[in-house]
C-alpha atoms as a PDB file:
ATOM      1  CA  UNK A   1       7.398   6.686 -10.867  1.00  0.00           C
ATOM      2  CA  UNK A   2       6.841  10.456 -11.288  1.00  0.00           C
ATOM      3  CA  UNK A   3       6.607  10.057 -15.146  1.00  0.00           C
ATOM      4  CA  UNK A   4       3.784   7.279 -14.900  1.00  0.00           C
ATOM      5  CA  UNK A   5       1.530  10.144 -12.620  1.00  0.00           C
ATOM      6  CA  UNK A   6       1.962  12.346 -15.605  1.00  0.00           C
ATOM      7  CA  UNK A   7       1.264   9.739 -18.296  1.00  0.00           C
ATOM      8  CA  UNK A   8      -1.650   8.617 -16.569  1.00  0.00           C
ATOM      9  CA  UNK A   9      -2.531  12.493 -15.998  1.00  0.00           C
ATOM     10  CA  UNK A  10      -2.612  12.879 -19.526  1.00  0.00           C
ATOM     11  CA  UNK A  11      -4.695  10.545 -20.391  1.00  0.00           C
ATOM     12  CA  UNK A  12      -7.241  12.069 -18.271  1.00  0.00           C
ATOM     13  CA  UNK A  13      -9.435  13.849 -21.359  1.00  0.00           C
ATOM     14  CA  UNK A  14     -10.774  11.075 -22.746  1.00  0.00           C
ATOM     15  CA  UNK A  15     -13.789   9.536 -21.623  1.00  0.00           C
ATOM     16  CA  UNK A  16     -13.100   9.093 -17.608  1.00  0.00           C
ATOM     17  CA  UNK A  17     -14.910   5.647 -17.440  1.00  0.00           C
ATOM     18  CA  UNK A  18     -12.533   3.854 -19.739  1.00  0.00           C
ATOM     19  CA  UNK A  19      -9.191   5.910 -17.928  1.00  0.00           C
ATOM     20  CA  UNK A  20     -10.345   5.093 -14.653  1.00  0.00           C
ATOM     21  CA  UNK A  21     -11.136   0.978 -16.231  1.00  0.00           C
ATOM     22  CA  UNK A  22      -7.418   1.443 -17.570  1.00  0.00           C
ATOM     23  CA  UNK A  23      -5.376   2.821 -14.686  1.00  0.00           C
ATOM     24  CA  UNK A  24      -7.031   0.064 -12.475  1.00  0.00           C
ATOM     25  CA  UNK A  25      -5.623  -2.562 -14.450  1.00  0.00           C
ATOM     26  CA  UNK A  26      -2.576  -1.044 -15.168  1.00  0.00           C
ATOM     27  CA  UNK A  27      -2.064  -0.901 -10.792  1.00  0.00           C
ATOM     28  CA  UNK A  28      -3.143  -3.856 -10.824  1.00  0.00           C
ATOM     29  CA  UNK A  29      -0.859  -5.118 -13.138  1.00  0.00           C
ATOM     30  CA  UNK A  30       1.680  -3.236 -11.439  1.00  0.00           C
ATOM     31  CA  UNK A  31       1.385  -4.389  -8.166  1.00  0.00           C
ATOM     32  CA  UNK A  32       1.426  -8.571  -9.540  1.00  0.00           C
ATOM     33  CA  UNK A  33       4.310  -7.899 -11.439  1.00  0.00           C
ATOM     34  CA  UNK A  34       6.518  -6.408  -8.419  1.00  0.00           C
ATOM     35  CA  UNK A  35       4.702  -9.058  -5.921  1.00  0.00           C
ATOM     36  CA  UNK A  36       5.646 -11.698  -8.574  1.00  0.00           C
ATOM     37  CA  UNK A  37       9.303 -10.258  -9.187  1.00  0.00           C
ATOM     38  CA  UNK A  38       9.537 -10.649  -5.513  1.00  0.00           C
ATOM     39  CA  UNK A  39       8.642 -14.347  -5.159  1.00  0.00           C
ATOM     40  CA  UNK A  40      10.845 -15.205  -8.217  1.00  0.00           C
ATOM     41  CA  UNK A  41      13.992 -13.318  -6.640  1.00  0.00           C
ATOM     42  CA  UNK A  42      13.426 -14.595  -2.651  1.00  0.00           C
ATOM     43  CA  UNK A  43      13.000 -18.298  -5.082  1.00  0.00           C
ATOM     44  CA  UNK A  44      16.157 -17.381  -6.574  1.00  0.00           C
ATOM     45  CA  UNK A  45      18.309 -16.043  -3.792  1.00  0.00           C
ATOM     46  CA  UNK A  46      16.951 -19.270  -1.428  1.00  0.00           C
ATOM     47  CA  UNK A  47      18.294 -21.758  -4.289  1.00  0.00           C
ATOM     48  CA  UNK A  48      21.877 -21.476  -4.245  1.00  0.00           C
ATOM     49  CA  UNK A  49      22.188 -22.724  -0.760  1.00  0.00           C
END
């Protein structure tokens, strides 16, 4: 997790507009594709029984 805080760091010295556009989708991404994971694996734990 530590090295995606430095990535995103990095990428601060561009224009901060399109960082701050970027690292809200990327979150946002983020945070569907662990809430997703999370359905699919309770979906797939709950179907064996």
């Amino acid at each position: 997790m530590m090295e995606l805080a430095l990535l995103l760091q990095a990428g601060d010295t561009g224009d901060p507009t399109s960082i701050g556009l970027f690292r809200f989708f990327l979150g946002f991404f983020l945070i569907v594709l662990i809430f997703s994971s999370f359905l699919f694996f309770t979906y797939w734990i709950s179907k064996d029984e």
